[in-house]
C-alpha atoms as a PDB file:
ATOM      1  CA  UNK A   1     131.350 -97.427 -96.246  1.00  0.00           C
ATOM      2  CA  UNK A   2     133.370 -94.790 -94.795  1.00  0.00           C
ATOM      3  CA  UNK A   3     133.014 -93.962 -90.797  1.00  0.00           C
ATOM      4  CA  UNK A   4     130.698 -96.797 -90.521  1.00  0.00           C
ATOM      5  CA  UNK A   5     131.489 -97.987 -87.310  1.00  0.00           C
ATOM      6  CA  UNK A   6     131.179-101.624 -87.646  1.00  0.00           C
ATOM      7  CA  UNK A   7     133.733-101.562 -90.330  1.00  0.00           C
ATOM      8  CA  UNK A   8     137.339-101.106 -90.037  1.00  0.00           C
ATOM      9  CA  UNK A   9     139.425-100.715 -93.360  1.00  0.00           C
ATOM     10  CA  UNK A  10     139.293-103.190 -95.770  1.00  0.00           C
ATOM     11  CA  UNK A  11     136.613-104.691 -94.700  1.00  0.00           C
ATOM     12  CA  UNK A  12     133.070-105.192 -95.892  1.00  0.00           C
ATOM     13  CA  UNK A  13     130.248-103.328 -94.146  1.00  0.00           C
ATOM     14  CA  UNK A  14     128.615-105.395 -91.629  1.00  0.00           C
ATOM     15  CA  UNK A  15     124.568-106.277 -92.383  1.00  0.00           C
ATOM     16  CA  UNK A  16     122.552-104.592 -89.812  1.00  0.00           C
ATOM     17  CA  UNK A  17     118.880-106.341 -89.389  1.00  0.00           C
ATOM     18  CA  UNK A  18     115.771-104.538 -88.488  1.00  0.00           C
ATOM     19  CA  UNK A  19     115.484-102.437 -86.179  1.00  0.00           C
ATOM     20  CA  UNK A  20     119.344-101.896 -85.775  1.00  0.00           C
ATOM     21  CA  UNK A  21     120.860 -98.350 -86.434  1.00  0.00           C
ATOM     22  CA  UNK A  22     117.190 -96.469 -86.368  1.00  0.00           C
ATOM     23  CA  UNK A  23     117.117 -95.453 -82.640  1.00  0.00           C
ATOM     24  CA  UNK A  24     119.741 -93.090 -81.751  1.00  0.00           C
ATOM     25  CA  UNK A  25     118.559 -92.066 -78.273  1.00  0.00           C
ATOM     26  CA  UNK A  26     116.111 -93.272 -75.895  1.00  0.00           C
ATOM     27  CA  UNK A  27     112.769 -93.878 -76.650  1.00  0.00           C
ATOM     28  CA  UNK A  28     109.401 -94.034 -74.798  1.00  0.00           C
ATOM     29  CA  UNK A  29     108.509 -97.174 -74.153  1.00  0.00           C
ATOM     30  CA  UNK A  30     104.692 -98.376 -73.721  1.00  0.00           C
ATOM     31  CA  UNK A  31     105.016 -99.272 -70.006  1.00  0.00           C
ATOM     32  CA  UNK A  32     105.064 -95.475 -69.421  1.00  0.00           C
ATOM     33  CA  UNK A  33     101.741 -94.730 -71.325  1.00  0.00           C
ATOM     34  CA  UNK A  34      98.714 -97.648 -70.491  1.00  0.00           C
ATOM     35  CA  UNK A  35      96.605 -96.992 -73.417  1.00  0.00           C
ATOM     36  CA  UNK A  36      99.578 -98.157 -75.736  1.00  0.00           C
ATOM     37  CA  UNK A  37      99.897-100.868 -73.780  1.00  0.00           C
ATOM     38  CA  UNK A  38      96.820-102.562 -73.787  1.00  0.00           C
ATOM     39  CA  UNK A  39      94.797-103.664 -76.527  1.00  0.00           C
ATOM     40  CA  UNK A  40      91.167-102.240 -76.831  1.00  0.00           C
ATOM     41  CA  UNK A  41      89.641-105.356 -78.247  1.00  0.00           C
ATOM     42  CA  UNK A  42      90.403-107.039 -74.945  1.00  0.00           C
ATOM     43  CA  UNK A  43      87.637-106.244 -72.583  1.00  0.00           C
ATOM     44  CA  UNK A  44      87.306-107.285 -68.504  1.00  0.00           C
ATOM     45  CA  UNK A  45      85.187-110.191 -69.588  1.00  0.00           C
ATOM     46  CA  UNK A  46      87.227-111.552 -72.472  1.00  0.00           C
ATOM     47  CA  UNK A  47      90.165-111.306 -70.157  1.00  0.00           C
ATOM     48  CA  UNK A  48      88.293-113.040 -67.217  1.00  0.00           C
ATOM     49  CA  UNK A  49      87.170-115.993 -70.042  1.00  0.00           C
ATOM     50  CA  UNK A  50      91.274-116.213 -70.728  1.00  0.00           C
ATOM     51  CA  UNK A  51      92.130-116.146 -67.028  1.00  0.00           C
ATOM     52  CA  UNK A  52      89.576-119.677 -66.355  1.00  0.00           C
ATOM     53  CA  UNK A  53      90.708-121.454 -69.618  1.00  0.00           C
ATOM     54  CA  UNK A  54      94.417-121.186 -69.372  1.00  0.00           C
ATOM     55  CA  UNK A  55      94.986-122.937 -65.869  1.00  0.00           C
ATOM     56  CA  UNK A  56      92.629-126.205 -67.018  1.00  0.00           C
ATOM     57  CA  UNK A  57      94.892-126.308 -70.286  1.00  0.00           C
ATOM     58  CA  UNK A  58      98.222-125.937 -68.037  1.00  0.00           C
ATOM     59  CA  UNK A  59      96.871-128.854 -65.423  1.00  0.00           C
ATOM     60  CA  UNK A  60      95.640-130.840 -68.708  1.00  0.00           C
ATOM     61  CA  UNK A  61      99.405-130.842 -70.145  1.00  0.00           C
ATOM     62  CA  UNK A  62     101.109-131.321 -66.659  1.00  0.00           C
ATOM     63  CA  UNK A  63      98.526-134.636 -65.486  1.00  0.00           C
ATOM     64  CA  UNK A  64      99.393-136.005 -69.943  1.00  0.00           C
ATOM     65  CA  UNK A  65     103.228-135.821 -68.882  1.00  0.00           C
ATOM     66  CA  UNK A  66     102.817-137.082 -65.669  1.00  0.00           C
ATOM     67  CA  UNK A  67     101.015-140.024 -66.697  1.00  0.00           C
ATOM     68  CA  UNK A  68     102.833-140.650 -69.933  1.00  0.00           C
ATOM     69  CA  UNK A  69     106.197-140.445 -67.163  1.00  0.00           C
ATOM     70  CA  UNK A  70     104.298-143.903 -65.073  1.00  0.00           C
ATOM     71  CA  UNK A  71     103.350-145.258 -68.237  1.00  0.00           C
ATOM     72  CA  UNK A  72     106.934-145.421 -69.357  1.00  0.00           C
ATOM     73  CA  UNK A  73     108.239-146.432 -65.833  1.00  0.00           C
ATOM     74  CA  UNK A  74     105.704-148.998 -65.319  1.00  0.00           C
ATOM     75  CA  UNK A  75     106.597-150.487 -69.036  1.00  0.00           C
ATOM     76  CA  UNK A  76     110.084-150.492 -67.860  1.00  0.00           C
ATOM     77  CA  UNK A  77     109.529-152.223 -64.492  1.00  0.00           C
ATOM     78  CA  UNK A  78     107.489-155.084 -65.953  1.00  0.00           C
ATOM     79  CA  UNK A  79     108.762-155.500 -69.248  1.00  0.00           C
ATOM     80  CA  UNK A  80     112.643-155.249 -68.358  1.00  0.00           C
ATOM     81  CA  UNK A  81     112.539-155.884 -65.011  1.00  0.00           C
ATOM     82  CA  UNK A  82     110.583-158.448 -64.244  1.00  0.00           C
ATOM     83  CA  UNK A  83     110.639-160.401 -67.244  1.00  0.00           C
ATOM     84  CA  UNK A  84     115.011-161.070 -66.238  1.00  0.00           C
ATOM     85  CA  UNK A  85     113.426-162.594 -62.943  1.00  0.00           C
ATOM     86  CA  UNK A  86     114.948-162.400 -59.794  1.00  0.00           C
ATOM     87  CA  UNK A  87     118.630-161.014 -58.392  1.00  0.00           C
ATOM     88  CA  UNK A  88     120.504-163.747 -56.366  1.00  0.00           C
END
């Protein structure tokens, strides 16, 4: 394409994905207006039932990893460790 400006000459045009090339300026974004921001299906109370759910899920994952971490360790100590005997 001519005065493309991804391509110089002799070259092929470059592919531009979504949402490249349809902006030319600046746009609003939805920060500056709260009703586009927020959808309507989510209500104080369905927001309050996320808000007690998602901590117990977090502390749920951290305590599996943290116990799957001493499992490991504690295979380690008395499998390897241990079974070689002492250092002298």
């Amino acid at each position: 394409m001519k005065g493309d400006p991804g391509t110089r000459a002799g070259e092929t045009p470059r592919h531009s994905g979504p949402g490249e090339g349809r902006h030319r300026g600046p746009h609003p974004s939805s920060a500056a207006d709260p009703e586009r921001s927020l959808d309507p299906a989510f209500t104080d109370e369905a927001l309050d039932a996320a808000l007690r759910v998602a901590p117990r899920g977090a502390l749920v994952l951290a305590g599996t990893a943290v116990a799957l971490l001493f499992l490991g360790w504690f295979l380690l100590y008395f499998l390897v460790f241990l079974a070689r005997g002492p250092v002298s």
